[in-house]
N, C-alpha and C. Protein backbone atom coordinates (compact mmCIF):
# COMPACT_ATOMS: atom_id res chain seq x y z
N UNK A 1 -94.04 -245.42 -23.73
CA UNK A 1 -93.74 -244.10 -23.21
C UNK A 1 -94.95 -243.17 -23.36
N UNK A 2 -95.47 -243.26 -24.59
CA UNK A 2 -96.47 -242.37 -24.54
C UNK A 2 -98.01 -242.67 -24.00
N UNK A 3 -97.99 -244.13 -23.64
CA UNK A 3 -99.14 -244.59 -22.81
C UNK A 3 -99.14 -243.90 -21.04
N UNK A 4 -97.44 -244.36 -20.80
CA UNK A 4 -97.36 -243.64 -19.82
C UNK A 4 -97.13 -242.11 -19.19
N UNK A 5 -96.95 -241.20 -20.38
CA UNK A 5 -97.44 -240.06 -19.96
C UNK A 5 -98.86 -239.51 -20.15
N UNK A 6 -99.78 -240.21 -21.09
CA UNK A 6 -100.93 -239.61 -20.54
C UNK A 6 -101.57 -240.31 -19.56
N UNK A 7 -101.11 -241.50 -19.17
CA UNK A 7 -101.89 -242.24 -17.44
C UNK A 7 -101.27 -240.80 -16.51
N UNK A 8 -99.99 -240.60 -16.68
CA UNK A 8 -99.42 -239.25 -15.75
C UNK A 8 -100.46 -238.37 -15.52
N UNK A 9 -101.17 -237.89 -17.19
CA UNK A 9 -101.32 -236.65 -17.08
C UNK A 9 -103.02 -237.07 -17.17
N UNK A 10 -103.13 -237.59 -17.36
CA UNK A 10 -104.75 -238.14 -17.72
C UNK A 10 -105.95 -236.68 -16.70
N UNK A 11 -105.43 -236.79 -15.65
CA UNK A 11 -106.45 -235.63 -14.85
C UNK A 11 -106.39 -234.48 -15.80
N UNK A 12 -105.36 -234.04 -16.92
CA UNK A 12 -104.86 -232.77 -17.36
C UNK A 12 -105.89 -232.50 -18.69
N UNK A 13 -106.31 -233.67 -18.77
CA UNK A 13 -106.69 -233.90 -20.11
C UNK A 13 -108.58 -233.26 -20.38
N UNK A 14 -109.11 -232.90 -21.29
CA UNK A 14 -110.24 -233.01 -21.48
C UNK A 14 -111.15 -234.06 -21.19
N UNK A 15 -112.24 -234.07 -20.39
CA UNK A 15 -113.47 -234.64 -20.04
C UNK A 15 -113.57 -235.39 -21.89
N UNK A 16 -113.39 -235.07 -22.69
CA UNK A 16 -113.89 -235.69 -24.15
C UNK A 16 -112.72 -236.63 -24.43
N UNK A 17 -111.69 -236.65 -24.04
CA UNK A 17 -110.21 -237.16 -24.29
C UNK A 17 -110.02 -238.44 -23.45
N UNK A 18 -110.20 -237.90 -22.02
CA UNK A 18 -110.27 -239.08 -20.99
C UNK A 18 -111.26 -239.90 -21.33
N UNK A 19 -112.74 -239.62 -21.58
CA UNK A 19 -113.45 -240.69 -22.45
C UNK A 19 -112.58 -241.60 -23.77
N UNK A 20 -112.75 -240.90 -25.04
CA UNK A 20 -112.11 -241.71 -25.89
C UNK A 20 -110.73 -242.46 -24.98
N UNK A 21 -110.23 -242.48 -24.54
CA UNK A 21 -108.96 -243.15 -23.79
C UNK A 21 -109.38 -244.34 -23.19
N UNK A 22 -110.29 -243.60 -22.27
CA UNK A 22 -110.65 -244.90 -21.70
C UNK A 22 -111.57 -246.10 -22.38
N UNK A 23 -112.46 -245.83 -23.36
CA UNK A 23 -113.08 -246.55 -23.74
C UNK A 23 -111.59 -247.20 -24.35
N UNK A 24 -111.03 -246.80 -25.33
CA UNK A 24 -110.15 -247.71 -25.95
C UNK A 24 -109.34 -248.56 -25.38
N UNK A 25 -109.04 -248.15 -24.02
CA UNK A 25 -108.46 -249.08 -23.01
C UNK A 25 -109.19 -250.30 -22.62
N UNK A 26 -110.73 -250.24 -22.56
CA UNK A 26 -111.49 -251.10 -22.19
C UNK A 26 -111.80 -252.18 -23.47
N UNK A 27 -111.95 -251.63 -24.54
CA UNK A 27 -112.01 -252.37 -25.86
C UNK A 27 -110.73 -253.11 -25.79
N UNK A 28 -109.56 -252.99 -25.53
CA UNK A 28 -109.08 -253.32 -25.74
C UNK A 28 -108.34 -254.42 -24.77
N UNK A 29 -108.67 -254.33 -23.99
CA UNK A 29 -108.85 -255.47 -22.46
C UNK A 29 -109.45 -256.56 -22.64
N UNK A 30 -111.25 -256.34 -23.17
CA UNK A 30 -111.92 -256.79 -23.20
C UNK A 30 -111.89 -257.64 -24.38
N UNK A 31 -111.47 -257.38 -25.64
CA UNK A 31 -111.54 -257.28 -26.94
C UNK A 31 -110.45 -258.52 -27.48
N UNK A 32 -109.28 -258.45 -26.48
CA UNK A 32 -108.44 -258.81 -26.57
C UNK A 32 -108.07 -259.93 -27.71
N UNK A 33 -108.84 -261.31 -27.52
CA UNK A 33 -108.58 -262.16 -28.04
C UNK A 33 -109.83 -262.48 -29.42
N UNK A 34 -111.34 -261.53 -29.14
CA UNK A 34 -111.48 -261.23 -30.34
C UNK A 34 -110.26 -260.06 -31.35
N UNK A 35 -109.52 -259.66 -30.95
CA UNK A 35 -108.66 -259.27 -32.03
C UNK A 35 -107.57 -259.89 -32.39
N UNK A 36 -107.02 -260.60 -31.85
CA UNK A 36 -106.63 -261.77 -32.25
C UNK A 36 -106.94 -262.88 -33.71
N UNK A 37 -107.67 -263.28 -32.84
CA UNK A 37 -108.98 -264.17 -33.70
C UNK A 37 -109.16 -263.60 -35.36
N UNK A 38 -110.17 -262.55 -34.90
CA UNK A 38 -110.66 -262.22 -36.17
C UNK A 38 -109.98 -261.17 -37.07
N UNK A 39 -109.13 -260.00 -36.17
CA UNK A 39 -108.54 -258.83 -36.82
C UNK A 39 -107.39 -258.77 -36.65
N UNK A 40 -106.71 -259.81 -37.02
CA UNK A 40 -105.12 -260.12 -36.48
C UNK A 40 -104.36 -259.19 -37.82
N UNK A 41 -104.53 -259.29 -39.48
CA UNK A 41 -104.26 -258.88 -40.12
C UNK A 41 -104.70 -257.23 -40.41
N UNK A 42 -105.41 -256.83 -39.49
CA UNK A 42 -105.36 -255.52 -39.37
C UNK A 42 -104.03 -254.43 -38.71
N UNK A 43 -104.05 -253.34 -39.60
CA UNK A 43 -103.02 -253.02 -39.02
C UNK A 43 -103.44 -251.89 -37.99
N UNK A 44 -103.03 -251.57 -36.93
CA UNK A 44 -103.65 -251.31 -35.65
C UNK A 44 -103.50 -249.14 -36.34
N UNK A 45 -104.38 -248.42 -35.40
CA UNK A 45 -104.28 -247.41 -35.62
C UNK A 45 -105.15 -246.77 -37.08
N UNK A 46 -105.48 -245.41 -36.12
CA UNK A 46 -106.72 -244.58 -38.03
C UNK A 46 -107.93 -245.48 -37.48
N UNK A 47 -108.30 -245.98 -36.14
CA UNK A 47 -109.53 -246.73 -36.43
C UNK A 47 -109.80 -248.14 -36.71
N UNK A 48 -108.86 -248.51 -37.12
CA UNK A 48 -108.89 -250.03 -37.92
C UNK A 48 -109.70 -251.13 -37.09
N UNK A 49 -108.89 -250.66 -36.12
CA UNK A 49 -109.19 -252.10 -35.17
C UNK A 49 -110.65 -252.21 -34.72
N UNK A 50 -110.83 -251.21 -34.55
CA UNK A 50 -112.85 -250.62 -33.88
C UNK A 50 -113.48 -250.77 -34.87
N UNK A 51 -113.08 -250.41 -36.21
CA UNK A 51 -114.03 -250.62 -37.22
C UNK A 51 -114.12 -252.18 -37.74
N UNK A 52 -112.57 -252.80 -37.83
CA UNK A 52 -113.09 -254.15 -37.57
C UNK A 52 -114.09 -254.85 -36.62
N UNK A 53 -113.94 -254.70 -35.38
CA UNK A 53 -114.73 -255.21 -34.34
C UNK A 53 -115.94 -254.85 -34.85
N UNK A 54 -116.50 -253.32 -34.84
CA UNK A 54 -118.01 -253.35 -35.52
C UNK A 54 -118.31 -253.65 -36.81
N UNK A 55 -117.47 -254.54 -37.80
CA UNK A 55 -117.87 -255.05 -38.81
C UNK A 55 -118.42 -256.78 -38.97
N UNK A 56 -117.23 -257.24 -37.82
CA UNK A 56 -117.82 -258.41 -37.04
C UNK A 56 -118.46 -258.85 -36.07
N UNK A 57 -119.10 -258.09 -35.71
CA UNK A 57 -120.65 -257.69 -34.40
C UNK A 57 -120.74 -258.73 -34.26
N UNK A 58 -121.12 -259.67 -35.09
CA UNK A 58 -122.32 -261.06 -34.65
C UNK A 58 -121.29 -262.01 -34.27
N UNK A 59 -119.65 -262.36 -34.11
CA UNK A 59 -119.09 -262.74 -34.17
C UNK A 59 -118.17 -262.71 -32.66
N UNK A 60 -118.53 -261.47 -32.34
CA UNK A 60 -117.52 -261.11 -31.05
C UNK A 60 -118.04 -261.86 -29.92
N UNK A 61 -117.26 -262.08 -28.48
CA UNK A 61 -117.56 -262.75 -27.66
C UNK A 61 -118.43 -261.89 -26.53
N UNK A 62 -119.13 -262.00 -25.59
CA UNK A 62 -120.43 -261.64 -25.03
C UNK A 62 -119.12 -260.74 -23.99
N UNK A 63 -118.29 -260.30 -23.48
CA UNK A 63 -117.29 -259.36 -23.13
C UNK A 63 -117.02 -258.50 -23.82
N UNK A 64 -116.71 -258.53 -24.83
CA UNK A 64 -116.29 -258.00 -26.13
C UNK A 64 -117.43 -256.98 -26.54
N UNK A 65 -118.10 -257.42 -26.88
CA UNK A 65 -119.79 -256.85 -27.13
C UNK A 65 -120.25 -255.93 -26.43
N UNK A 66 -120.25 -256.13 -24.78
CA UNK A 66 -120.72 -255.33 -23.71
C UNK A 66 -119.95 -254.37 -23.72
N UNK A 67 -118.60 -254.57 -23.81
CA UNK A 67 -118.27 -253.00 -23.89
C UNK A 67 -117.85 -252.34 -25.47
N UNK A 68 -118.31 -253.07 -26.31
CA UNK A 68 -118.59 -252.13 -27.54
C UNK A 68 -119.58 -251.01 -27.45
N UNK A 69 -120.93 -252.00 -26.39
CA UNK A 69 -122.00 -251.58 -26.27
C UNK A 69 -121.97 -250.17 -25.49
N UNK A 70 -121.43 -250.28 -24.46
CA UNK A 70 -120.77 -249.30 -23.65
C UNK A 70 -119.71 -247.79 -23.64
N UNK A 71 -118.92 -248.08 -24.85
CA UNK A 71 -117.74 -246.83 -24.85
C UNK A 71 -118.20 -246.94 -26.80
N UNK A 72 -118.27 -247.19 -27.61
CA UNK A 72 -118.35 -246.94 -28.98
C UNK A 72 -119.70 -245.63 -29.04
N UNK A 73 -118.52 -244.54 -29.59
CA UNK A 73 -119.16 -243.41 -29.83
C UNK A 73 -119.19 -242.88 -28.53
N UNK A 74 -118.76 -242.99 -27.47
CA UNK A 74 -118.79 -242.27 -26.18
C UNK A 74 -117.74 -241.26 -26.49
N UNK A 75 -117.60 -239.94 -26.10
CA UNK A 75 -116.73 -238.75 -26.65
C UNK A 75 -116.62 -237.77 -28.11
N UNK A 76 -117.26 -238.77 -28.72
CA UNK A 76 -117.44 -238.26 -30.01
C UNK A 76 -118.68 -236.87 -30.04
């Protein structure tokens, strides 16, 4: 529910907001089955999951990576 009201409202939102969003959407597309894999015992949310992924850098798959490379720290 609450994914789908900010896709609703997403135009409504801050230029800094729609970034963080979207990057996390893409991490998480992309990311997919490195989180699986490596950060399955993480519990999702506060960051967890992103800070896992950049703790296992050398580990992630060449998808995974590119868009770490891409949206991490974008909006901030």
């Amino acid at each position: 529910a609450i994914r789908s009201c900010l896709n609703s409202h997403l135009a409504d939102l801050t230029p800094r907001c729609r970034a963080v969003l979207t990057g996390a959407a893409a991490i998480a597309n992309e990311c997919r089955g490195d989180i699986r894999a490596i950060c399955a015992d993480i519990q999702p949310g506060g960051g967890r999951i992103e800070a896992c992924l950049e703790a296992n850098y050398s580990q992630l798959s060449g998808p995974c990576v590119d868009v770490m490379a891409r949206t991490v720290g974008r909006g901030q």
